[in-house]
N, C-alpha and C. Protein backbone atom coordinates (compact mmCIF):
# COMPACT_ATOMS: atom_id res chain seq x y z
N UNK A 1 -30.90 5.42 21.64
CA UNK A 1 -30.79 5.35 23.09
C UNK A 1 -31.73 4.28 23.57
N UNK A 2 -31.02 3.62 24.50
CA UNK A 2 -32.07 2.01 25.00
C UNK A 2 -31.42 2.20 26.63
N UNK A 3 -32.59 2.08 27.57
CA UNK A 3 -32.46 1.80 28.67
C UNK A 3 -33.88 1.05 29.03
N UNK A 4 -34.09 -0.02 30.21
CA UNK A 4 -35.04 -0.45 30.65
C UNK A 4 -35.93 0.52 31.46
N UNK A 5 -35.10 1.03 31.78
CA UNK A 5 -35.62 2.53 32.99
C UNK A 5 -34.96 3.73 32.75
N UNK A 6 -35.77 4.36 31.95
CA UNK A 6 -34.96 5.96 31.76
C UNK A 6 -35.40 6.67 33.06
N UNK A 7 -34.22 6.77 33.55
CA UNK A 7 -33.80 7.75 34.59
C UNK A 7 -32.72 8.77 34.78
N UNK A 8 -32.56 9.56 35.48
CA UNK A 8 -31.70 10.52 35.33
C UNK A 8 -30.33 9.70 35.00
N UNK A 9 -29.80 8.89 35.98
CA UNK A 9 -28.18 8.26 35.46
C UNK A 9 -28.30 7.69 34.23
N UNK A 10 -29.27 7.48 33.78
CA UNK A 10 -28.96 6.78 32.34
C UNK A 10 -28.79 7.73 31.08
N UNK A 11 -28.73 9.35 31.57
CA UNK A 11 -28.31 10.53 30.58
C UNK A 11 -28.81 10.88 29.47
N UNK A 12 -30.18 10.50 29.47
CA UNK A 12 -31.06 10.79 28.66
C UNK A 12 -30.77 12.10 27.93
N UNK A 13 -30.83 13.17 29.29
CA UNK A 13 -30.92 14.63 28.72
C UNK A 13 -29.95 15.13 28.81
N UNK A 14 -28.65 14.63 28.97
CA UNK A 14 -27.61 14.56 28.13
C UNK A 14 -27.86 14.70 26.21
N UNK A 15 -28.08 13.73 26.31
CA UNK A 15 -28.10 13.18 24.92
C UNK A 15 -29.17 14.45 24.10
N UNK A 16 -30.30 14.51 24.37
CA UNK A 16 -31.47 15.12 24.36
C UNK A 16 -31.02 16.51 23.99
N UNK A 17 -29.89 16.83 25.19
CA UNK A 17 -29.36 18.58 25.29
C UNK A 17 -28.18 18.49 24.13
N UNK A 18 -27.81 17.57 24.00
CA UNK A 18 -26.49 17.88 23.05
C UNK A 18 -27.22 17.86 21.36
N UNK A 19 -28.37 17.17 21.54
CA UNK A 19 -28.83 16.98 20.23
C UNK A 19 -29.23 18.41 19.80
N UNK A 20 -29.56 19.28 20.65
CA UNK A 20 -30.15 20.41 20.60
C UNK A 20 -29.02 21.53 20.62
N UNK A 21 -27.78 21.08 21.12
CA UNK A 21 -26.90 22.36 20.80
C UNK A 21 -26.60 21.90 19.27
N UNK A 22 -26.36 21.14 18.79
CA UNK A 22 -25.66 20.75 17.37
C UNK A 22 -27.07 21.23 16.33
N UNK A 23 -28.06 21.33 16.75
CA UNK A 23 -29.13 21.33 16.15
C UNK A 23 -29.58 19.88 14.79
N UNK A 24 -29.47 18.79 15.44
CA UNK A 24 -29.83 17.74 14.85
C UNK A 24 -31.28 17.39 14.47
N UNK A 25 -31.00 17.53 12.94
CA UNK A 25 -32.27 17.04 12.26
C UNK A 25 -32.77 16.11 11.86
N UNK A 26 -31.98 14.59 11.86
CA UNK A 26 -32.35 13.72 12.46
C UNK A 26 -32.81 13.37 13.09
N UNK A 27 -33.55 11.24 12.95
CA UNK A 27 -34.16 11.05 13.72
C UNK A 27 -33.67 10.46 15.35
N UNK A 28 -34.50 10.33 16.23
CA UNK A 28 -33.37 9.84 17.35
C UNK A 28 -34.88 9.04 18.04
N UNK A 29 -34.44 7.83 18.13
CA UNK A 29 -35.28 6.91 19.36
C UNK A 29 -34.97 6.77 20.02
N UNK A 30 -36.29 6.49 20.96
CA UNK A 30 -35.60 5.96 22.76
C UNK A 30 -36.00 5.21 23.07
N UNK A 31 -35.44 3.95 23.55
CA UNK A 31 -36.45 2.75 23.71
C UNK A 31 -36.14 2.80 25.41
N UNK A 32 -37.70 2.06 25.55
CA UNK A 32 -37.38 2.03 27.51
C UNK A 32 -38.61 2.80 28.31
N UNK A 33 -38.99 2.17 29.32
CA UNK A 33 -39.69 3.14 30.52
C UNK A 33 -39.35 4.18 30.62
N UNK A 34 -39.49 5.33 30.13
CA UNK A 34 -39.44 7.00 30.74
C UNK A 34 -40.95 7.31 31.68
N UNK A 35 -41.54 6.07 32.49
CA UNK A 35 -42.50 6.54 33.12
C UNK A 35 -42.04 6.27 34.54
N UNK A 36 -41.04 5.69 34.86
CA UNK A 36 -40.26 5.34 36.38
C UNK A 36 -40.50 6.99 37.22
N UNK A 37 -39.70 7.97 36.36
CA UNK A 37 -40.21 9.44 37.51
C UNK A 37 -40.84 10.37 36.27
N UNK A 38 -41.91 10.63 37.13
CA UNK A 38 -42.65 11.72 36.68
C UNK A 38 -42.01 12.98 36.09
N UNK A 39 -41.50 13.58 37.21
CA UNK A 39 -39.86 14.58 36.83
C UNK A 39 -39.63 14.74 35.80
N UNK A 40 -39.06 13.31 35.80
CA UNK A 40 -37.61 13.03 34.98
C UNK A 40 -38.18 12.75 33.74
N UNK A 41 -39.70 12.57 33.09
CA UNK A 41 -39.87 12.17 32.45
C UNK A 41 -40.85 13.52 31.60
N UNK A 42 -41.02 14.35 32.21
CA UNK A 42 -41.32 16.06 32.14
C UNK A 42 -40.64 16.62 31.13
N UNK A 43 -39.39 16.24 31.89
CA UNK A 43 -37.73 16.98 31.75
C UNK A 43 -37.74 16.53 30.15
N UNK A 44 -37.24 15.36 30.31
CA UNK A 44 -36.97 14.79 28.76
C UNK A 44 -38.07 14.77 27.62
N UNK A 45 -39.31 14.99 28.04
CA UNK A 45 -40.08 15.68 27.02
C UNK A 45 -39.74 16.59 26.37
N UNK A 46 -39.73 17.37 27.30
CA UNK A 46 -39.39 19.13 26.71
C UNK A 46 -38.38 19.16 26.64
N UNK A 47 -36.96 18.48 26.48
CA UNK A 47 -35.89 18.51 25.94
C UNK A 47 -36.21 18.19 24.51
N UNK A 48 -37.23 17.04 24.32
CA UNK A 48 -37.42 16.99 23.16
C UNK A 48 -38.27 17.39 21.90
N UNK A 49 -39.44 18.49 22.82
CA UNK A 49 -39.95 19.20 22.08
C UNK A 49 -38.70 20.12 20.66
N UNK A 50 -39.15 19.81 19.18
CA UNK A 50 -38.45 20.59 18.46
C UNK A 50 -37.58 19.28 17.92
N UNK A 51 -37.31 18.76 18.52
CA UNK A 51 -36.48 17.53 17.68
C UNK A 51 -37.08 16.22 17.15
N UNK A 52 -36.84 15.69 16.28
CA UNK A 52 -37.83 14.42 15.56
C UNK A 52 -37.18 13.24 16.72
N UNK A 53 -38.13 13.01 17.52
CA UNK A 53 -37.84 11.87 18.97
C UNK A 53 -38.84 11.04 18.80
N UNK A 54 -38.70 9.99 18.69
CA UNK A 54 -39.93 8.82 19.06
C UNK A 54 -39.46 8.27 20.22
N UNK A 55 -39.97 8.11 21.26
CA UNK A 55 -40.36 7.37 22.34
C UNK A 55 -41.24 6.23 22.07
N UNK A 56 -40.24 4.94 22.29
CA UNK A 56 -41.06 3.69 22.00
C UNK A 56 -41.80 2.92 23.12
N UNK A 57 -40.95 3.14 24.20
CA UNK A 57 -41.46 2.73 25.42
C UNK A 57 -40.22 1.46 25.90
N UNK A 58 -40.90 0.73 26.46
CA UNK A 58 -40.04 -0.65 27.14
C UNK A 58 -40.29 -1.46 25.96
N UNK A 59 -39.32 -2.41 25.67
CA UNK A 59 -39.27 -3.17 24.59
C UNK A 59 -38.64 -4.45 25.25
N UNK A 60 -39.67 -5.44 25.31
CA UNK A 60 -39.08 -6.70 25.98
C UNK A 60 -38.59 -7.78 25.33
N UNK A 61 -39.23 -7.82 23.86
CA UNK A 61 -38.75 -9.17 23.24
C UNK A 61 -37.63 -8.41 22.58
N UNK A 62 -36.51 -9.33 23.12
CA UNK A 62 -35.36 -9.45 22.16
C UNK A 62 -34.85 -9.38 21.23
N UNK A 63 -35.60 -10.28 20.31
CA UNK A 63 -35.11 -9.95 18.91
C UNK A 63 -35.46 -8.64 18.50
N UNK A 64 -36.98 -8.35 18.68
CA UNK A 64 -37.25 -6.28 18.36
C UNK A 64 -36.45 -5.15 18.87
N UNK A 65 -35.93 -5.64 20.06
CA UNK A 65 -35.36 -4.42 20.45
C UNK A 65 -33.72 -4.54 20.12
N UNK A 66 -33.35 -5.68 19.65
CA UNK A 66 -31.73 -6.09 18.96
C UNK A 66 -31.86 -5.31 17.49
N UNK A 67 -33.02 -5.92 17.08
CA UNK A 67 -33.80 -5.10 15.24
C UNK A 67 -33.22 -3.46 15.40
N UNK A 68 -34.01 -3.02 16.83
CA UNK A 68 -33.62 -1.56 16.84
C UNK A 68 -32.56 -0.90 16.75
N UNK A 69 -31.94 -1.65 17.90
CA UNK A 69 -30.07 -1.30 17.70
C UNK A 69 -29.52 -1.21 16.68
N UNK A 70 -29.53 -2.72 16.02
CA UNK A 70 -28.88 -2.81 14.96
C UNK A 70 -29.09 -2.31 14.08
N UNK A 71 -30.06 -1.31 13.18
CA UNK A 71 -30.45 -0.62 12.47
C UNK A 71 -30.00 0.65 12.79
N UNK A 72 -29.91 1.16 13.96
CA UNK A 72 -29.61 2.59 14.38
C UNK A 72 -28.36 2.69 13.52
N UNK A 73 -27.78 3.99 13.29
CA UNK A 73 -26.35 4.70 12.88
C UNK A 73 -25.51 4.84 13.78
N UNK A 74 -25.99 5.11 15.17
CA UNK A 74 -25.39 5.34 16.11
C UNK A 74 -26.03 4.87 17.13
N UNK A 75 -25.14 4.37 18.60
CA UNK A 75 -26.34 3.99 19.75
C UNK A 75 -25.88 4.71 20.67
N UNK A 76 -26.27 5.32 21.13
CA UNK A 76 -25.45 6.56 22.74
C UNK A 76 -25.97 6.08 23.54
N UNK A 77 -24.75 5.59 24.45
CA UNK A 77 -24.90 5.39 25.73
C UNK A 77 -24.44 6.48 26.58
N UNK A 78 -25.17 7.54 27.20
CA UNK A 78 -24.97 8.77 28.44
C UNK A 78 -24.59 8.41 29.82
N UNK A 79 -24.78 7.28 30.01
CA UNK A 79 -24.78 7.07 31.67
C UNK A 79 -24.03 7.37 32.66
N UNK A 80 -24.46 8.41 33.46
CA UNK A 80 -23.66 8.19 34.73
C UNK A 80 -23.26 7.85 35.41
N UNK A 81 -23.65 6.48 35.52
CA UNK A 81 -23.18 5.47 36.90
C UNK A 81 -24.22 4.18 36.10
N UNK A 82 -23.20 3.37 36.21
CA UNK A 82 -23.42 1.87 35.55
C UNK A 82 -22.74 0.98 36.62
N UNK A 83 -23.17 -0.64 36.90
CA UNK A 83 -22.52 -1.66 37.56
C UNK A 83 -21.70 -1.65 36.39
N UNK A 84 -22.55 -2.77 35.70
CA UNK A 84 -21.68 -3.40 34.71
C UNK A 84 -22.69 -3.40 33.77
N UNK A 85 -22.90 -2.81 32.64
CA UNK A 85 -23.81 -2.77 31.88
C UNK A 85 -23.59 -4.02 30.58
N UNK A 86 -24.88 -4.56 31.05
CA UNK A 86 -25.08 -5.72 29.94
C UNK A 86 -25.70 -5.28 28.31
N UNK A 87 -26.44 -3.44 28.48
CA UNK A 87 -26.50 -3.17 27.60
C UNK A 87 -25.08 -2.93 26.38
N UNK A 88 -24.36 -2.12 27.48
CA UNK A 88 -23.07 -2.11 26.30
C UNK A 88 -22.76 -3.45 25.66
N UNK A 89 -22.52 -4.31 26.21
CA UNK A 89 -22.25 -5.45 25.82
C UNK A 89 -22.90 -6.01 24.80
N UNK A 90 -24.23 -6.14 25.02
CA UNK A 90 -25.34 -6.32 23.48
C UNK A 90 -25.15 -5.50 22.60
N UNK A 91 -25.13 -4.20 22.75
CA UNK A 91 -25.10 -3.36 21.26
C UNK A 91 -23.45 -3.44 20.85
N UNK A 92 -22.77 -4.01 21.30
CA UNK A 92 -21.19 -4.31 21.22
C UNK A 92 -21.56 -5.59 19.71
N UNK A 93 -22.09 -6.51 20.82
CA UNK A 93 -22.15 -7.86 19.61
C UNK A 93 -22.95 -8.04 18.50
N UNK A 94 -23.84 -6.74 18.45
CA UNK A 94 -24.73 -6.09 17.04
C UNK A 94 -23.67 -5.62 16.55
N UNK A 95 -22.56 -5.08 16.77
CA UNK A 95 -21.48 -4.33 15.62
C UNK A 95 -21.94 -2.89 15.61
N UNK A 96 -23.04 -2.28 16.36
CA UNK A 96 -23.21 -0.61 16.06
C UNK A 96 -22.91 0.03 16.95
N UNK A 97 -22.14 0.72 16.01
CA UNK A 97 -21.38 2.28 16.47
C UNK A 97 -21.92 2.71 17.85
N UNK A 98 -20.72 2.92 18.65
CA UNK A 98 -21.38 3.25 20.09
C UNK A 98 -20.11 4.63 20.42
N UNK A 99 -21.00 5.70 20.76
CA UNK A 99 -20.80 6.88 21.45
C UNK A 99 -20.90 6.16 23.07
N UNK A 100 -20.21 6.93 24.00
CA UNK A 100 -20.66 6.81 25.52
C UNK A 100 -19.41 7.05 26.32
N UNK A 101 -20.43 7.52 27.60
CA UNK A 101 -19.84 8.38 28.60
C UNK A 101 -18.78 7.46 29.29
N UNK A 102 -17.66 8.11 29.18
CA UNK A 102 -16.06 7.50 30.00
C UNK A 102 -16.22 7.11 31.03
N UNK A 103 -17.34 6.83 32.10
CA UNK A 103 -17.29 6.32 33.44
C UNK A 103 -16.86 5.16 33.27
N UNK A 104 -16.01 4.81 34.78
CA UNK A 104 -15.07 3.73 34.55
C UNK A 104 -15.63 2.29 34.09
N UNK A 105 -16.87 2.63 34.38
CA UNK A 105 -17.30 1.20 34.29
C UNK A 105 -17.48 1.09 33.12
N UNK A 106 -17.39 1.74 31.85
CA UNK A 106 -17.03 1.64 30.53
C UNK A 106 -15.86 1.53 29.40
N UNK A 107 -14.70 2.57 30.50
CA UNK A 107 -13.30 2.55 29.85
C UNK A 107 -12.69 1.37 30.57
N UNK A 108 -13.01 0.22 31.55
CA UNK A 108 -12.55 -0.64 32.10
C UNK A 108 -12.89 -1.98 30.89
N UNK A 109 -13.76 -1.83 30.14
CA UNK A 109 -14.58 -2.43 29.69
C UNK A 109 -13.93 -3.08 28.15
N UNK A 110 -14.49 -1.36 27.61
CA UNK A 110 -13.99 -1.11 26.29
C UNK A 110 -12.58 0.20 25.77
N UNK A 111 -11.83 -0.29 25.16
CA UNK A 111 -11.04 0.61 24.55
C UNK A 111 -10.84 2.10 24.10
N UNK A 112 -10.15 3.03 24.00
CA UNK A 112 -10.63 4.06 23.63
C UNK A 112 -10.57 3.82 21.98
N UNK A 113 -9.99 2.90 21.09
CA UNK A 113 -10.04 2.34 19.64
C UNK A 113 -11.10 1.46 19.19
N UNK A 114 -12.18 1.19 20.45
CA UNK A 114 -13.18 0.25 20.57
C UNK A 114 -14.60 1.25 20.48
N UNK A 115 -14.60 2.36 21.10
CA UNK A 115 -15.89 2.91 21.12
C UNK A 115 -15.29 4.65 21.23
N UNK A 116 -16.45 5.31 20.87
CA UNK A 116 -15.90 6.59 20.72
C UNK A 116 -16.76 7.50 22.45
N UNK A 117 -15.70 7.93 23.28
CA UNK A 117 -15.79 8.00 24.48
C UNK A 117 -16.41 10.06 24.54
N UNK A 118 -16.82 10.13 25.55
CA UNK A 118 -17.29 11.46 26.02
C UNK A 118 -17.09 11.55 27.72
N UNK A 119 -17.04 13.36 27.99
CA UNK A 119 -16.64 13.31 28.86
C UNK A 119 -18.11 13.16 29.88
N UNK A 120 -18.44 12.21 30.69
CA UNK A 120 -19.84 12.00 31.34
C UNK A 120 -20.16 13.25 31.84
N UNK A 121 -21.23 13.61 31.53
CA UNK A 121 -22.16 14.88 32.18
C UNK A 121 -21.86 15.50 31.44
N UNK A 122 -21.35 15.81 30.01
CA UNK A 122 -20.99 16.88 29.07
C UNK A 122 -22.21 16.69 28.06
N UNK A 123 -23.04 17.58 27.99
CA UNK A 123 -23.73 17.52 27.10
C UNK A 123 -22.63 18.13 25.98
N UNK A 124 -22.31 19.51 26.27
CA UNK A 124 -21.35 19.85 25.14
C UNK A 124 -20.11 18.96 24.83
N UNK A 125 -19.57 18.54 25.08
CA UNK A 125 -18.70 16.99 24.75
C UNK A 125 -19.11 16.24 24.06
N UNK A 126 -20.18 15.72 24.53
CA UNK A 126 -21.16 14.40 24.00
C UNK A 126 -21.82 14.89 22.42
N UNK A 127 -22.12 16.82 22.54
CA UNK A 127 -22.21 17.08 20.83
C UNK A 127 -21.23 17.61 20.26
N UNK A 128 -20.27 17.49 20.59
CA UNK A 128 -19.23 17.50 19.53
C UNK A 128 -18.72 15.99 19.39
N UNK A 129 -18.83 14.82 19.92
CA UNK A 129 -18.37 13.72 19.57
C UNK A 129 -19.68 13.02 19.01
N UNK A 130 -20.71 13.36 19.28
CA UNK A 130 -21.93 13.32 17.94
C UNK A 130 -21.95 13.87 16.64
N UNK A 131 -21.29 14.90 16.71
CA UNK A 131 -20.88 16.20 15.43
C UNK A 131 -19.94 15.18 14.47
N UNK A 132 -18.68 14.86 15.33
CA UNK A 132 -18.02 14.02 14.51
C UNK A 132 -18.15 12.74 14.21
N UNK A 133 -18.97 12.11 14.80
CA UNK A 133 -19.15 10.57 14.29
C UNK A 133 -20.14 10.80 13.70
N UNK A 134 -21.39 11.57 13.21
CA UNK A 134 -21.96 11.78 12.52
C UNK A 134 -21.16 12.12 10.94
N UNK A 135 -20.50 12.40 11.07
CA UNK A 135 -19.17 13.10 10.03
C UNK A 135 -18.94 11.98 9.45
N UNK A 136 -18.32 10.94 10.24
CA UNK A 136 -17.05 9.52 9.83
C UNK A 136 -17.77 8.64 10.17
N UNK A 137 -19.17 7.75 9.50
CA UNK A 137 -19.29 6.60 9.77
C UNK A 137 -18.42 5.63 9.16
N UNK A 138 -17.45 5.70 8.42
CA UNK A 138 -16.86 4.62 8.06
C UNK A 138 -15.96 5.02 9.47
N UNK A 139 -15.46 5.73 10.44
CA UNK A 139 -14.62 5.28 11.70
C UNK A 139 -15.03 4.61 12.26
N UNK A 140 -16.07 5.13 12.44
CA UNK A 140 -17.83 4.98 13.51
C UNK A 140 -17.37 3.15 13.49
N UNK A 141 -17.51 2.53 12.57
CA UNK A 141 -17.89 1.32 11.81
C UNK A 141 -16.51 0.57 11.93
N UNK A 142 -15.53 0.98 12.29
CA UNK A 142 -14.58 0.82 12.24
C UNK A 142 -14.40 0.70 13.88
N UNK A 143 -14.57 1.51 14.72
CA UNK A 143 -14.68 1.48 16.18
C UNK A 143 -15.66 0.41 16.34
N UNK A 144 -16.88 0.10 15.96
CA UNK A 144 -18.27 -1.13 16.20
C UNK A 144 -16.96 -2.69 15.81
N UNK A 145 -16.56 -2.59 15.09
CA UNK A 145 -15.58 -3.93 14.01
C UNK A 145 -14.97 -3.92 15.34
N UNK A 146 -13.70 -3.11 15.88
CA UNK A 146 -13.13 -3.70 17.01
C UNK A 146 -13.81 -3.63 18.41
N UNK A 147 -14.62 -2.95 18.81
CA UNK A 147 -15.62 -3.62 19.45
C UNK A 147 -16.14 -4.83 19.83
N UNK A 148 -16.54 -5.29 19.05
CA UNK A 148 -17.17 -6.75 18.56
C UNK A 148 -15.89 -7.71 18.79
N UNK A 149 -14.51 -7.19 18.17
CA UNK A 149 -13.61 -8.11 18.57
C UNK A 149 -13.29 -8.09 19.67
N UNK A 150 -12.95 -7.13 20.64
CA UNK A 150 -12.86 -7.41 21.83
C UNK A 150 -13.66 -8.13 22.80
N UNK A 151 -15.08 -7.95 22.09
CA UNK A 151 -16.13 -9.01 22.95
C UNK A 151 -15.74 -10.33 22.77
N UNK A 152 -15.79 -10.59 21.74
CA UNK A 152 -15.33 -12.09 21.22
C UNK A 152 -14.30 -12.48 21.75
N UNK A 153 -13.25 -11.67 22.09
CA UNK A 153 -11.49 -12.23 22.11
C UNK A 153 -11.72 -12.18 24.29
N UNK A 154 -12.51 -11.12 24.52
CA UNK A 154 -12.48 -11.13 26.19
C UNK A 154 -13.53 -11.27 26.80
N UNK A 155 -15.03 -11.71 26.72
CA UNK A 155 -15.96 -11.69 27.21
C UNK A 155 -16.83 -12.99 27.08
N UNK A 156 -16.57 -13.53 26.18
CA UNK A 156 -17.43 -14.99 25.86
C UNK A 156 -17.52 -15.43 26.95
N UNK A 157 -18.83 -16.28 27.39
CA UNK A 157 -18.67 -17.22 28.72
C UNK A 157 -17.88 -17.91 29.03
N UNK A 158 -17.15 -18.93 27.77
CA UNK A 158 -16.30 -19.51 27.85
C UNK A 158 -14.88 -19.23 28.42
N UNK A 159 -14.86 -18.03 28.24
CA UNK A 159 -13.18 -17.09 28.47
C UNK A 159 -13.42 -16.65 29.89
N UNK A 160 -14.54 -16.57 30.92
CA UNK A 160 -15.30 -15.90 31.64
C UNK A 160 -15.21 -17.26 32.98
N UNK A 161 -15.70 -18.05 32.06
CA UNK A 161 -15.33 -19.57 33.23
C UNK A 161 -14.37 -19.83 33.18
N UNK A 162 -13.28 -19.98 32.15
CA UNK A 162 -12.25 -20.23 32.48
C UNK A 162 -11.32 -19.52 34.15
N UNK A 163 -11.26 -17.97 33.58
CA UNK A 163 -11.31 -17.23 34.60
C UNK A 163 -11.78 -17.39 35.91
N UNK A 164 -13.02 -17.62 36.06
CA UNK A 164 -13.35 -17.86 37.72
C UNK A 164 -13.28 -18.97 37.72
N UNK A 165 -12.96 -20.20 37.04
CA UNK A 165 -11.99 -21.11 37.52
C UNK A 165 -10.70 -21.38 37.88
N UNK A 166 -9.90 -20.49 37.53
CA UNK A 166 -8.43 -20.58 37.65
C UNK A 166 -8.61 -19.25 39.33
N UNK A 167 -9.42 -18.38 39.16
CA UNK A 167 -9.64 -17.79 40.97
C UNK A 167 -10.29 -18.73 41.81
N UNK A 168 -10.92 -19.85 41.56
CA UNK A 168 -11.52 -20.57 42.45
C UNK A 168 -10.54 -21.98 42.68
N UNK A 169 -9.58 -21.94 42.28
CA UNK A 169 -8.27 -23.00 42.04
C UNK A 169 -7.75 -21.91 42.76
N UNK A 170 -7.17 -21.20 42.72
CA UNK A 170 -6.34 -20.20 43.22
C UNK A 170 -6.95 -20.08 45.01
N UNK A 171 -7.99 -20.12 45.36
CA UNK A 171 -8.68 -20.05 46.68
C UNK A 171 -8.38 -21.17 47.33
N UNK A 172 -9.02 -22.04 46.29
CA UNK A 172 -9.01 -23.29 46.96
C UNK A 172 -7.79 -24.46 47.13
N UNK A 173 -6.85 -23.99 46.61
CA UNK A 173 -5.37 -24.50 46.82
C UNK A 173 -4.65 -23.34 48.03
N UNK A 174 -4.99 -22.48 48.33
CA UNK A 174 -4.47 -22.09 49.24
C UNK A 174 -5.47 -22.08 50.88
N UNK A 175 -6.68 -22.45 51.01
CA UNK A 175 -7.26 -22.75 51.79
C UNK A 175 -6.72 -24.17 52.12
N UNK A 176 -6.54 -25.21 51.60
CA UNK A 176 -5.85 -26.72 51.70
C UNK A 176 -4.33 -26.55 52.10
N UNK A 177 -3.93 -25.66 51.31
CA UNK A 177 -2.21 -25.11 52.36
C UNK A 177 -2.50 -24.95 53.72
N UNK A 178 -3.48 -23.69 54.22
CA UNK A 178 -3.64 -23.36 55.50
C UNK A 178 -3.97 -24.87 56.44
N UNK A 179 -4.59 -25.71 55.93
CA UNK A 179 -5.36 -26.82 56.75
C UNK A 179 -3.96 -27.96 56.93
């Protein structure tokens, strides 16, 4: 789990609570500020009392916190409410296995053959689709593979300018009609 600011929408204790119904004995990191709310940062302690959790903190240089991802087995993304998350997108072009919550701003994104989806706010959802990708990393690995291709085939900058060039042609040929 990687957020810049662990806060409640980013579903920490989601993740935290589902680890704890499945009873996972594994390890699980969290990279990121969990000092933004006091609360919230209470909460996810003692969710994680009993489970092997390292809390790394905020991780700013790049390449270390890419090291992290990419090493993980799995990366869960919980979030409740995302713009447009540039995290998915990075742990997309590492190739690792990504769990995460169906808000639209994710199934708009990525595929349901691209990443393995949960129902948001389900802790119990979120551990049974932990239960099973824990099960099938060769799917797991298999979902990260087309992942990665869809980044490549729809997201490159290049594919991205093209795009808001052909809407900014599209504006601007019909603003020159009106005149």
């Amino acid at each position: 789990f990687a957020a810049g600011r662990i806060v409640p929408s980013k579903g920490a204790h989601y993740l935290l609570s589902a680890l704890r119904k499945v009873r996972y004995d594994g390890k699980l990191i969290i990279l990121g500020d969990h000092g933004q709310r006091k609360d919230y940062q209470r909460e996810i302690f003692g969710l994680a009392e009993g489970l092997d959790v390292e809390f790394k903190g905020l991780i700013k240089e790049k390449p270390l916190l890419n090291a992290w991802i990419a090493g993980a087995r799995l990366f869960v993304f919980p979030s409740t409410y995302e713009a447009m998350s540039m995290m998915l997108l990075e742990v997309a072009s590492l190739r690792t296995p990504i769990v995460c919550s169906d808000i639209i701003q994710n199934t708009d994104i990525f595929d349901r053959d691209e990443m393995l989806f949960f129902r948001a706010g389900s802790d119990t959802d979120l551990a049974e689709k932990l239960t099973w990708a824990l099960a099938d990393p060769a799917e797991m690995q298999t979902f990260a593979a087309k992942a990665y291709q869809a980044l490549t085939n729809r997201y490159q900058w290049s594919i991205i300018a093209k795009q808001y060039a052909a809407i900014f042609e599209r504006i601007t040929s019909k603003k020159s009609e009106e005149i």
